[in-house]
C-alpha atoms as a PDB file:
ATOM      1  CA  UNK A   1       5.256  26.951  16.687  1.00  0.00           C
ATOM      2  CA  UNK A   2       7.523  25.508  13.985  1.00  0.00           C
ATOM      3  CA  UNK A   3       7.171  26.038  10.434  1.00  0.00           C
ATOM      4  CA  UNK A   4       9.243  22.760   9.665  1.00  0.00           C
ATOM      5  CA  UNK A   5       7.360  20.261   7.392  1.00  0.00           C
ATOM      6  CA  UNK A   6       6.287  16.959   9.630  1.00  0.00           C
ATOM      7  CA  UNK A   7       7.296  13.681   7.954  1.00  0.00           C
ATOM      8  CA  UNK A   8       5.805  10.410   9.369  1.00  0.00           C
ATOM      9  CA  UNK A   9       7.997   7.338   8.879  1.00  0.00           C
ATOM     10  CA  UNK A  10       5.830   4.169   9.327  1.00  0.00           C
ATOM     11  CA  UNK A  11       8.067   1.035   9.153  1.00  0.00           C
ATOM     12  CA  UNK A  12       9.183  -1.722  11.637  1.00  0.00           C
ATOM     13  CA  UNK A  13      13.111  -1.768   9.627  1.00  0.00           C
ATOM     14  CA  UNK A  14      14.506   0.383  12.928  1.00  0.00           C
ATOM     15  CA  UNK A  15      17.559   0.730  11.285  1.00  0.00           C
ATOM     16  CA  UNK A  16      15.871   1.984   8.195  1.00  0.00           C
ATOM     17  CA  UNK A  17      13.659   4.102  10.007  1.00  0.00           C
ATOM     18  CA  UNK A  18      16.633   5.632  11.838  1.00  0.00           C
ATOM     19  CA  UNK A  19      18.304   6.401   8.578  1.00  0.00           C
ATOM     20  CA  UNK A  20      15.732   7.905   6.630  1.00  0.00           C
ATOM     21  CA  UNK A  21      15.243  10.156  10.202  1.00  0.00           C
ATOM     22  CA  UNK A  22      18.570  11.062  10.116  1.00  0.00           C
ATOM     23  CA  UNK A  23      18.471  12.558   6.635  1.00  0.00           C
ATOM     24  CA  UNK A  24      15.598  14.054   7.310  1.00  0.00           C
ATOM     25  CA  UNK A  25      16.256  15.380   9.836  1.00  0.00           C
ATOM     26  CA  UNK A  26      19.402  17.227   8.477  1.00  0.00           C
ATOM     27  CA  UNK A  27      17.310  18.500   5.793  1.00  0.00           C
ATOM     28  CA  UNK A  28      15.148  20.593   8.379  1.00  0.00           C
ATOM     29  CA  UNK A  29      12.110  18.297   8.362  1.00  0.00           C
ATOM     30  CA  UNK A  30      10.411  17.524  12.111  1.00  0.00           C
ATOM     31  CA  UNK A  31      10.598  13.698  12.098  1.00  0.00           C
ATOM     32  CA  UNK A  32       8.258  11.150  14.081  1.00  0.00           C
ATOM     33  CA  UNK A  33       8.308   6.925  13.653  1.00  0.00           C
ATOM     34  CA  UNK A  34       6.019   4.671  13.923  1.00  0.00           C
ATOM     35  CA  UNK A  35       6.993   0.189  13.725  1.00  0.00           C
ATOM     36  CA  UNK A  36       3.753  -0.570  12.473  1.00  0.00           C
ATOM     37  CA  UNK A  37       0.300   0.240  10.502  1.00  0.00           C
ATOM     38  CA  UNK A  38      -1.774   0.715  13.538  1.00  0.00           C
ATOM     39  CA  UNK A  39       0.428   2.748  15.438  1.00  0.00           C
ATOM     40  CA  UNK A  40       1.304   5.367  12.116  1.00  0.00           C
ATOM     41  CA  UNK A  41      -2.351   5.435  11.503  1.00  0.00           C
ATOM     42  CA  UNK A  42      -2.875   6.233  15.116  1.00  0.00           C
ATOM     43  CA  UNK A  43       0.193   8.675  15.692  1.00  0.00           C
ATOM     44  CA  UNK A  44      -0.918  10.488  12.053  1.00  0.00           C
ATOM     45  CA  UNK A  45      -4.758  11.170  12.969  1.00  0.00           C
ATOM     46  CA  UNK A  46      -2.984  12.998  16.273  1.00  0.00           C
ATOM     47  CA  UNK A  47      -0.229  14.506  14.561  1.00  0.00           C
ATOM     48  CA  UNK A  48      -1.515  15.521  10.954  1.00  0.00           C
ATOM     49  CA  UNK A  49       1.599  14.778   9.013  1.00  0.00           C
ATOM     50  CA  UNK A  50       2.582  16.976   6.072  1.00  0.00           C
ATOM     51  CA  UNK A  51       3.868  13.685   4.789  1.00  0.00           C
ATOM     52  CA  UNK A  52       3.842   9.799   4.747  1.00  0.00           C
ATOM     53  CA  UNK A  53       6.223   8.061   3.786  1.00  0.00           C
ATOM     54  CA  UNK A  54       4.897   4.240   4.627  1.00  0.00           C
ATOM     55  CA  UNK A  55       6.762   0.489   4.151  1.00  0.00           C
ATOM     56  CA  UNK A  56       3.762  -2.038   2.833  1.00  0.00           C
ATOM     57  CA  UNK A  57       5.130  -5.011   4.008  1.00  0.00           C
ATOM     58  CA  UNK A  58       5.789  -4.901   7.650  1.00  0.00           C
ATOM     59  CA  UNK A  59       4.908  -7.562   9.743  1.00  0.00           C
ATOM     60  CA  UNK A  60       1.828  -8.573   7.702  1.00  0.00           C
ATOM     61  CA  UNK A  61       2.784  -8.643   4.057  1.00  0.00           C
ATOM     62  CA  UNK A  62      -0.072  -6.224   3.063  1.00  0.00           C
ATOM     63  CA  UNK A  63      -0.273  -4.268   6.312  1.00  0.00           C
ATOM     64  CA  UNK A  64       0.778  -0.958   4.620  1.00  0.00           C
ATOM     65  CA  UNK A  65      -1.178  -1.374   1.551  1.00  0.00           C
ATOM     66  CA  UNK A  66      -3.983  -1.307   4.408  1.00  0.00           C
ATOM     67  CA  UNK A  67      -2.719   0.904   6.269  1.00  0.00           C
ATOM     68  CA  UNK A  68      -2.835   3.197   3.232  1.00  0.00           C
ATOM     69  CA  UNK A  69      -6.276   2.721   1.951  1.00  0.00           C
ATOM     70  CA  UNK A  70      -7.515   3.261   5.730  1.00  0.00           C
ATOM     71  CA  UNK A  71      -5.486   6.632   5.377  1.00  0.00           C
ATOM     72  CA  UNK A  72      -7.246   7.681   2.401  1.00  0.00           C
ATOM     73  CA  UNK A  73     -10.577   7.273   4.473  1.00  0.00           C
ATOM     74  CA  UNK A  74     -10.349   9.235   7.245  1.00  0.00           C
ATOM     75  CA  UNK A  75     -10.905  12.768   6.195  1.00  0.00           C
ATOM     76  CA  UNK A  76      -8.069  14.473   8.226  1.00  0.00           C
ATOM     77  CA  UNK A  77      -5.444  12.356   6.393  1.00  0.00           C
ATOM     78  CA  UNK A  78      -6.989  11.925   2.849  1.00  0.00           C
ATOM     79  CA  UNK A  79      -5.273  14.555   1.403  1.00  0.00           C
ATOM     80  CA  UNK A  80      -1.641  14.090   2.846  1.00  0.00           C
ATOM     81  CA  UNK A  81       0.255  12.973   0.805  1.00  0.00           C
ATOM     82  CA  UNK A  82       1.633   9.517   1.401  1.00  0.00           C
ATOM     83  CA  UNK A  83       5.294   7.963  -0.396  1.00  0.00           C
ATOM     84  CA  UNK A  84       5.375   4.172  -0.184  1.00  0.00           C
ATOM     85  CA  UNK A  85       8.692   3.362  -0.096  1.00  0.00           C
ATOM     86  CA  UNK A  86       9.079  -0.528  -0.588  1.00  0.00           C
ATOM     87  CA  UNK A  87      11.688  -3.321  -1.463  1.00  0.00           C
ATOM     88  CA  UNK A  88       8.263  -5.056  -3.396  1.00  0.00           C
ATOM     89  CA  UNK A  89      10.039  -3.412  -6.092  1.00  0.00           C
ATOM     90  CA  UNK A  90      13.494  -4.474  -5.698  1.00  0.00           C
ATOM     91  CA  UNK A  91      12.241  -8.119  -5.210  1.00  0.00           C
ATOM     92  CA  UNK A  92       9.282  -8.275  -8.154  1.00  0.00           C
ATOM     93  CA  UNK A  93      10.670  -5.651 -10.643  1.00  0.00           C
ATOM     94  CA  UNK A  94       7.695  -6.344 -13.030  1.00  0.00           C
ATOM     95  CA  UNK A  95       5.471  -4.862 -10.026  1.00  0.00           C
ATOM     96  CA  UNK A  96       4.506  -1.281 -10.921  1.00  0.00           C
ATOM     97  CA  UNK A  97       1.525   0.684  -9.315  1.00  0.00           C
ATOM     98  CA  UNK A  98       1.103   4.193 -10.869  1.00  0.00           C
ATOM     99  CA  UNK A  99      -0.405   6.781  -8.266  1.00  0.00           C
ATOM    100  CA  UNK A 100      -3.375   6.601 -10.322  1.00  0.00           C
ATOM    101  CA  UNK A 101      -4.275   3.442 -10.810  1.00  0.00           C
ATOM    102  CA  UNK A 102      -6.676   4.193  -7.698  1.00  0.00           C
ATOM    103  CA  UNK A 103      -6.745   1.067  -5.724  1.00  0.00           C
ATOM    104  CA  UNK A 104      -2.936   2.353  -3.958  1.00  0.00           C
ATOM    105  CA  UNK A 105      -3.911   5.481  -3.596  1.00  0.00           C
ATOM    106  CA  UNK A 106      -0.388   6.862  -2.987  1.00  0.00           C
ATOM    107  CA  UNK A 107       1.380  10.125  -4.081  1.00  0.00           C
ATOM    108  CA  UNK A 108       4.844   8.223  -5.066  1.00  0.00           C
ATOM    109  CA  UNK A 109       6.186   4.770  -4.881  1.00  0.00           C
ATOM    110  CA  UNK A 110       9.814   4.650  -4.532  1.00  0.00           C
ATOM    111  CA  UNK A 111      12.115   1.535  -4.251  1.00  0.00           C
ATOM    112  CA  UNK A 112      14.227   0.108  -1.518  1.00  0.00           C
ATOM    113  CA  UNK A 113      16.907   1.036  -1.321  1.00  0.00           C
ATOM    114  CA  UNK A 114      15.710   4.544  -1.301  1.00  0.00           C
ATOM    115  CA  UNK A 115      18.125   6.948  -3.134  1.00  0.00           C
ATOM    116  CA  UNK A 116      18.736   9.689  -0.934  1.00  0.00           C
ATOM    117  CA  UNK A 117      18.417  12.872  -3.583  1.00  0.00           C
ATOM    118  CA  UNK A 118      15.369  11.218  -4.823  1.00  0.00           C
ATOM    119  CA  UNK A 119      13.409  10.846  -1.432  1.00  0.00           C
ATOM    120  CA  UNK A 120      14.509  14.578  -0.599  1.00  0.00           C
ATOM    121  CA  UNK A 121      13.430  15.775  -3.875  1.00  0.00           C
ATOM    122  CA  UNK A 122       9.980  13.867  -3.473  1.00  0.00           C
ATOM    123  CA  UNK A 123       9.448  14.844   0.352  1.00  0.00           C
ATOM    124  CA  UNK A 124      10.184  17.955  -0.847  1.00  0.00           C
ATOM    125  CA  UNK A 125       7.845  18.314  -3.797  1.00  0.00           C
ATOM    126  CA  UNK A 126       5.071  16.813  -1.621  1.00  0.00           C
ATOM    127  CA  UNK A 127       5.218  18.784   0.823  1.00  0.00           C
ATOM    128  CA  UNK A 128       5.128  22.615  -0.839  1.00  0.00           C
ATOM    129  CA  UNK A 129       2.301  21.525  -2.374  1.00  0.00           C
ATOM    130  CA  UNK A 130      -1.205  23.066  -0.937  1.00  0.00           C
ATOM    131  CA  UNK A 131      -3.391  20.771   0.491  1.00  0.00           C
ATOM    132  CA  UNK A 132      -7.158  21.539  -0.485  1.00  0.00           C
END
């Protein structure tokens, strides 16, 4: 069995995706994908992700944020932590969302495009945390 830490990508950029795999990747993290909401929340519940890190505007504009809050309700994946990593922010810069403002209940929002140190140092903050 491996002792890397598994990182779910759920996104439908594939070129993104592929990207942010790569880099992963190199860093020693297992890597799976997933193009849309249905099929991360599907592919996590089998899986059981040490991490998230989930788009929230795929092909629906709010399909991650629902994606997400579905997430936090199934008990297998409510404590996993979960990065949304989003251009939202990039294209409405007076859009913040604070991890506890409770209705996103994410771990980290980061913006598009994602600077490399700072997704490595979040994945890997995130993930050497205990989950309870």
């Amino acid at each position: 069995m491996s002792d890397k830490k598994r990182v779910l990508i759920i996104d439908d950029d594939r070129d993104y995706v592929e990207a942010i795999a790569a880099l992963l990747t190199a860093s020693g993290y297992e890597v799976s994908r997933a193009g849309s909401g249905s099929e991360g929340l599907d592919l996590a519940k089998t899986l059981r992700p040490d991490l998230i890190l989930l788009d929230v505007m795929m092909s629906e504009r709010t399909e991650g944020f629902f994606t997400l809050q579905t997430m936090r309700s199934v008990p297998d994946l409510a404590h996993v932590p979960i990065v949304v990593a989003s251009s939202v922010y990039t294209e409405f810069p007076r859009f913040r969302v604070s991890p506890k403002a409770g209705w996103l209940p994410a771990d980290q929002f980061l913006p598009k495009p994602i600077d490399p140190a700072t997704l490595l140092s979040e994945v890997a903050r995130l993930t050497s945390v205990p989950r309870p």
